[in-house]
N, C-alpha and C. Protein backbone atom coordinates (compact mmCIF):
# COMPACT_ATOMS: atom_id res chain seq x y z
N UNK A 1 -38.78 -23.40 -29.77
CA UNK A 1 -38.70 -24.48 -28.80
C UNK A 1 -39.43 -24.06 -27.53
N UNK A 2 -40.22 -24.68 -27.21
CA UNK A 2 -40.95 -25.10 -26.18
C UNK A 2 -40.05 -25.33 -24.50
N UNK A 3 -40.60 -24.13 -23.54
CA UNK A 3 -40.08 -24.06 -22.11
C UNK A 3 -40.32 -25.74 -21.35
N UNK A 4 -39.26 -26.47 -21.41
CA UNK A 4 -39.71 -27.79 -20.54
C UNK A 4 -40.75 -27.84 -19.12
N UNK A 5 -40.36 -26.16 -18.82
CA UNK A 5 -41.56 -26.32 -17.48
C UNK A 5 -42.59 -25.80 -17.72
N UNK A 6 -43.00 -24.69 -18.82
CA UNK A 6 -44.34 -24.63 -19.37
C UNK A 6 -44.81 -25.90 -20.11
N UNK A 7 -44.32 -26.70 -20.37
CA UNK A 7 -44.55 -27.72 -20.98
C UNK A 7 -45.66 -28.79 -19.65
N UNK A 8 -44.30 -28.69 -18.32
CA UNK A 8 -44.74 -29.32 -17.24
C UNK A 8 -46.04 -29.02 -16.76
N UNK A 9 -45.69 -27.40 -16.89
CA UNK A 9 -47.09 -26.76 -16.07
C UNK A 9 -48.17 -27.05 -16.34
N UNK A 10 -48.54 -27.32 -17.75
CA UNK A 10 -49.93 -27.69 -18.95
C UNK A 10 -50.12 -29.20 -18.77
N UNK A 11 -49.51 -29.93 -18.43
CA UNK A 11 -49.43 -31.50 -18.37
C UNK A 11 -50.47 -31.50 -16.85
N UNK A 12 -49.62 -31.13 -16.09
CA UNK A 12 -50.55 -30.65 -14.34
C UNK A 12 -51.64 -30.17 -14.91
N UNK A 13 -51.79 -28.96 -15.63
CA UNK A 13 -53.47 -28.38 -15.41
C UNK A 13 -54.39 -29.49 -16.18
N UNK A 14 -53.48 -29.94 -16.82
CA UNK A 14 -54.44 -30.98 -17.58
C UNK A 14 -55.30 -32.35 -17.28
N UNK A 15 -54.02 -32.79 -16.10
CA UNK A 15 -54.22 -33.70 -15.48
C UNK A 15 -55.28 -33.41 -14.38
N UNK A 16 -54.87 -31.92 -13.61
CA UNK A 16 -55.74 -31.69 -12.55
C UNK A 16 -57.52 -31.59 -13.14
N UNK A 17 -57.09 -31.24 -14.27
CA UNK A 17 -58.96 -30.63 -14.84
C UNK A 17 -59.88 -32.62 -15.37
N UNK A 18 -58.99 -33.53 -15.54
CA UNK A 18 -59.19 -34.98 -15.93
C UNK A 18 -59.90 -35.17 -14.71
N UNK A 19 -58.56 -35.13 -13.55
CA UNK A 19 -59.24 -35.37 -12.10
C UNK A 19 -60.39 -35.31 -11.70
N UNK A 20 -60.86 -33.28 -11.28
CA UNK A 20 -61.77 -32.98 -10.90
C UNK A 20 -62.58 -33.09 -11.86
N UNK A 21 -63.08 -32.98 -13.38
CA UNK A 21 -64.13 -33.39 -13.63
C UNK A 21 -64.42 -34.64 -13.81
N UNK A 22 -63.73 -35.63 -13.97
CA UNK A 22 -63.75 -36.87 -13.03
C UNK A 22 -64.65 -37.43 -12.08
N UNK A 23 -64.14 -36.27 -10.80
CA UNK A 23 -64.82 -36.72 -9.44
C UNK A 23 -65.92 -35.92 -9.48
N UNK A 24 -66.05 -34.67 -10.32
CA UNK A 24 -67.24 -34.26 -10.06
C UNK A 24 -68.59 -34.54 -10.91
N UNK A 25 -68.26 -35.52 -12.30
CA UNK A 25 -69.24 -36.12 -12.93
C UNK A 25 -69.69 -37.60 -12.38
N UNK A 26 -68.86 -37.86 -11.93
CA UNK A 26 -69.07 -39.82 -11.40
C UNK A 26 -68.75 -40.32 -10.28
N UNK A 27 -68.63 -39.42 -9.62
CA UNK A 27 -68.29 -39.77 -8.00
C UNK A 27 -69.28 -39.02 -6.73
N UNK A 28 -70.17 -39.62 -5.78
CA UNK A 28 -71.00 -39.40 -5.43
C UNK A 28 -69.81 -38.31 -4.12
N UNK A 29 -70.70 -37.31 -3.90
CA UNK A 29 -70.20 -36.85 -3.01
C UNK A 29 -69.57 -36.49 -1.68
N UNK A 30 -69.90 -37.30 -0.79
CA UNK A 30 -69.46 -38.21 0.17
C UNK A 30 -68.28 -38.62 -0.26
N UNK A 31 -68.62 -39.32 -0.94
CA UNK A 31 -67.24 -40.55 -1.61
C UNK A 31 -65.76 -39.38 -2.53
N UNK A 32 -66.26 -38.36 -2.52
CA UNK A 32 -65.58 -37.39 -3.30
C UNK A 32 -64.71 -36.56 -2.24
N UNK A 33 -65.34 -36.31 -0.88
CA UNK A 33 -64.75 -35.61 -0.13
C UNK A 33 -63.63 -36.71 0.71
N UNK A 34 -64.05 -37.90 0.80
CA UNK A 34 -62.78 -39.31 1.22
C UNK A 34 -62.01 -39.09 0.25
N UNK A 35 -62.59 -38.88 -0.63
CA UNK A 35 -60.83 -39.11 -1.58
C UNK A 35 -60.01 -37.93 -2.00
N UNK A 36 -60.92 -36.87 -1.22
CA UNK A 36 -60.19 -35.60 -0.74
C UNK A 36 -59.33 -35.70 -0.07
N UNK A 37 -59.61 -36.61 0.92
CA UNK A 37 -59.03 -36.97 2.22
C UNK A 37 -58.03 -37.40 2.25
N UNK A 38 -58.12 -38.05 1.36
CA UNK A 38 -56.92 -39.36 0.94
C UNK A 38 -55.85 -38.80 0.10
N UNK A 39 -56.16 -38.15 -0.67
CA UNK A 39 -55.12 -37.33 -1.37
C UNK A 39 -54.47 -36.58 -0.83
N UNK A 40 -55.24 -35.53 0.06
CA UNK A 40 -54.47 -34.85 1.17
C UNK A 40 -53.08 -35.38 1.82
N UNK A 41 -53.86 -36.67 2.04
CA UNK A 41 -52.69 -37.61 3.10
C UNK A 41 -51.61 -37.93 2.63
N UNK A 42 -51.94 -38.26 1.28
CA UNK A 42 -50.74 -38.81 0.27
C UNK A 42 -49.88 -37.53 0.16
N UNK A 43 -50.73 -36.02 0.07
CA UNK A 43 -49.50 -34.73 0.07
C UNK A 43 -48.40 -35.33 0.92
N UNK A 44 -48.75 -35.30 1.94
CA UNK A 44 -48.36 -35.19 3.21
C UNK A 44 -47.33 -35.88 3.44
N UNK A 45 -47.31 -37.22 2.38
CA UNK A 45 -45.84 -37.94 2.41
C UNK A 45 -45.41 -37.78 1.08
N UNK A 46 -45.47 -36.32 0.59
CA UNK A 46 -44.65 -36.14 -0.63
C UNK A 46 -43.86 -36.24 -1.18
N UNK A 47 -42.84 -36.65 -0.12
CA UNK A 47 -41.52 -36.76 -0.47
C UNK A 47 -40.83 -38.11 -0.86
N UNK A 48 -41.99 -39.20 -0.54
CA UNK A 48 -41.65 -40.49 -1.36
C UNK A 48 -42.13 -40.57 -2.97
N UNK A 49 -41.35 -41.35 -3.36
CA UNK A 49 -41.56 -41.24 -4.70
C UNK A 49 -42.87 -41.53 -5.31
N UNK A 50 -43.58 -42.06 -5.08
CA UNK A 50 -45.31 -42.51 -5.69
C UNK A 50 -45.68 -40.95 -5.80
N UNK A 51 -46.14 -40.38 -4.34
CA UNK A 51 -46.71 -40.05 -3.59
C UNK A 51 -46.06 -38.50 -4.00
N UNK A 52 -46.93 -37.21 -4.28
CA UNK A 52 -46.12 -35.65 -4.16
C UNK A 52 -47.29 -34.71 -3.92
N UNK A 53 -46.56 -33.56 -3.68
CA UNK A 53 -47.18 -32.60 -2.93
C UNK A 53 -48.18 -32.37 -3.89
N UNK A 54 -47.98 -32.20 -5.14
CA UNK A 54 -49.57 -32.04 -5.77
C UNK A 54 -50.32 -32.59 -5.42
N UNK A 55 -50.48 -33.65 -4.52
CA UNK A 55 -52.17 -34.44 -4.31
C UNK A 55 -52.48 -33.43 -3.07
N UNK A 56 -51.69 -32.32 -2.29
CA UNK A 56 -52.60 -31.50 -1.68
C UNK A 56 -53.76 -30.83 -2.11
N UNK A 57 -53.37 -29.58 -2.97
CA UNK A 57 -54.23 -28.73 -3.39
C UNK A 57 -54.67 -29.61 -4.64
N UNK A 58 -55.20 -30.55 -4.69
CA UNK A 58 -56.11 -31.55 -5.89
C UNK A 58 -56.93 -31.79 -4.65
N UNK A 59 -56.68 -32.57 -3.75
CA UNK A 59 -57.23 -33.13 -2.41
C UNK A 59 -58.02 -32.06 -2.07
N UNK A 60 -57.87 -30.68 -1.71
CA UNK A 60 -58.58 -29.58 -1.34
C UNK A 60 -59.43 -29.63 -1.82
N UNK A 61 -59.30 -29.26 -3.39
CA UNK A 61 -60.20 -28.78 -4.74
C UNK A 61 -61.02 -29.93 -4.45
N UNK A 62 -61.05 -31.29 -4.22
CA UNK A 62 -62.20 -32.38 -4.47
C UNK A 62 -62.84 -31.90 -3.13
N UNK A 63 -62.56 -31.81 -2.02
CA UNK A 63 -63.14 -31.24 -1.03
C UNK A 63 -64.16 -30.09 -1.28
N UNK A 64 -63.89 -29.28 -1.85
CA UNK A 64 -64.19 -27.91 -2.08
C UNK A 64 -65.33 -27.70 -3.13
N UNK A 65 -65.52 -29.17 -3.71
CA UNK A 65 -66.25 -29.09 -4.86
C UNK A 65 -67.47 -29.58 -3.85
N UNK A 66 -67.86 -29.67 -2.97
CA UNK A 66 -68.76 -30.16 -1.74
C UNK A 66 -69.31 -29.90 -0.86
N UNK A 67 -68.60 -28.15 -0.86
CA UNK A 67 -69.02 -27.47 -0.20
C UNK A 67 -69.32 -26.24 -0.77
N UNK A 68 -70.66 -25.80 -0.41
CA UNK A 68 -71.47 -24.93 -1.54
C UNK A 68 -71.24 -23.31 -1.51
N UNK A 69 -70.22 -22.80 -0.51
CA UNK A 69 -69.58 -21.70 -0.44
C UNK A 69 -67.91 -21.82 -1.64
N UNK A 70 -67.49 -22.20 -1.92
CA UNK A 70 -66.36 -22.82 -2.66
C UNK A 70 -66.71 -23.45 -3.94
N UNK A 71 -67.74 -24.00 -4.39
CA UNK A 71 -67.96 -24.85 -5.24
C UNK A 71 -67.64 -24.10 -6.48
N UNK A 72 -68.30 -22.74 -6.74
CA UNK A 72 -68.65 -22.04 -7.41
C UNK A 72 -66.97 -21.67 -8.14
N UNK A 73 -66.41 -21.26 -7.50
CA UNK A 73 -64.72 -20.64 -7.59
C UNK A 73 -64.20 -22.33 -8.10
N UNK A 74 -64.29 -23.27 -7.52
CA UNK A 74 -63.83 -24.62 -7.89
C UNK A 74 -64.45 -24.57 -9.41
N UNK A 75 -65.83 -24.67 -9.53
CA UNK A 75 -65.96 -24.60 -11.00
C UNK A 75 -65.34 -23.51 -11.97
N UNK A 76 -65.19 -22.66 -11.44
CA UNK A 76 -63.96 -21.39 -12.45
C UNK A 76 -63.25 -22.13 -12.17
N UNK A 77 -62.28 -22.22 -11.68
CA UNK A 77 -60.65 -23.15 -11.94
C UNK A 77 -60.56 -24.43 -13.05
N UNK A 78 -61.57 -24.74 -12.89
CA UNK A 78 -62.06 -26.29 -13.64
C UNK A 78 -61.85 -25.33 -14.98
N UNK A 79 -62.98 -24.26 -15.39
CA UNK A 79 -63.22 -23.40 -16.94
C UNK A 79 -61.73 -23.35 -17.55
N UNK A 80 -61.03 -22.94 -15.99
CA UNK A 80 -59.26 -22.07 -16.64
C UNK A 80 -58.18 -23.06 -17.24
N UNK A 81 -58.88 -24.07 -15.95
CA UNK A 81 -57.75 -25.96 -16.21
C UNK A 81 -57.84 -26.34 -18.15
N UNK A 82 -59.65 -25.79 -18.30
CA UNK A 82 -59.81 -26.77 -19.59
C UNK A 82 -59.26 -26.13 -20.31
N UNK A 83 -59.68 -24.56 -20.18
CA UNK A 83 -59.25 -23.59 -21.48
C UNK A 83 -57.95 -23.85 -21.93
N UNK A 84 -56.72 -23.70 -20.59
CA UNK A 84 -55.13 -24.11 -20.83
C UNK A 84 -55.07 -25.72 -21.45
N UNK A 85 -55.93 -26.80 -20.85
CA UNK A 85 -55.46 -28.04 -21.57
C UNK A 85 -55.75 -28.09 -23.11
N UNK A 86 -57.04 -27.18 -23.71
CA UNK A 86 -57.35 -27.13 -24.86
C UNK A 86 -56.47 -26.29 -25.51
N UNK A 87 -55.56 -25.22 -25.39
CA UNK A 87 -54.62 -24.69 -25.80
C UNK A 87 -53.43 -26.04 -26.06
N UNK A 88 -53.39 -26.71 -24.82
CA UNK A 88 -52.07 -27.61 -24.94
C UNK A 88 -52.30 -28.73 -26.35
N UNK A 89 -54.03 -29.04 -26.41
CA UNK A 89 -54.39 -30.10 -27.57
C UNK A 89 -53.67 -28.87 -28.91
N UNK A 90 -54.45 -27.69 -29.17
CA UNK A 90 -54.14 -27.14 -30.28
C UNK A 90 -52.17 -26.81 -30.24
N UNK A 91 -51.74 -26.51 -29.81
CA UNK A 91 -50.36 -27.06 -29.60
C UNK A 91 -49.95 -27.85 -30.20
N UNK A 92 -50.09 -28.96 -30.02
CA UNK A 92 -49.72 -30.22 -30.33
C UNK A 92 -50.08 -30.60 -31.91
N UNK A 93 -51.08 -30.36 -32.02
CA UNK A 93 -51.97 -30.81 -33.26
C UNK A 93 -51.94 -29.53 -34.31
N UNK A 94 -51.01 -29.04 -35.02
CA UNK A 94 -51.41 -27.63 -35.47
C UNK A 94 -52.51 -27.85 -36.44
């Protein structure tokens, strides 16, 4: 049986790696760092129900993918996000 919060944890990386390659295949850049912005903001009122602290460090990471000192480390995280979500597919699917 399967840890309910390793379970959680793989659902997040999975979601986070959808996100950023997401914003970083189809979203012009400019427009990538606003919705950095915006996510940020939404951290920020985490504590209502829509709205949670994970849209900080997602908000960062879209930021970060924009700026060409960071980008590089943003794309490793992206490699680590997929590798764990592709573990979570073979998981599932034996």
């Amino acid at each position: 049986m399967t840890d309910p919060s390793s379970s959680l944890k793989r659902k997040v990386r999975a979601f986070s790696y959808r996100v950023l390659a997401w914003a970083k295949d189809s979203v012009p850049p400019v427009f990538r760092s606003i919705l950095g912005l915006l996510f940020m903001v939404g951290g920020v009122f985490g504590f209502l129900p829509v709205l949670g602290f994970w849209m900080l460090p997602l908000g960062a990471a879209l930021i970060a993918l924009d700026l060409p000192p960071t980008r590089h480390r943003i794309e490793r995280w992206m490699e680590q996000l997929k590798r764990d979500a592709d573990c979570e597919t073979k998981d599932r699917h034996p």
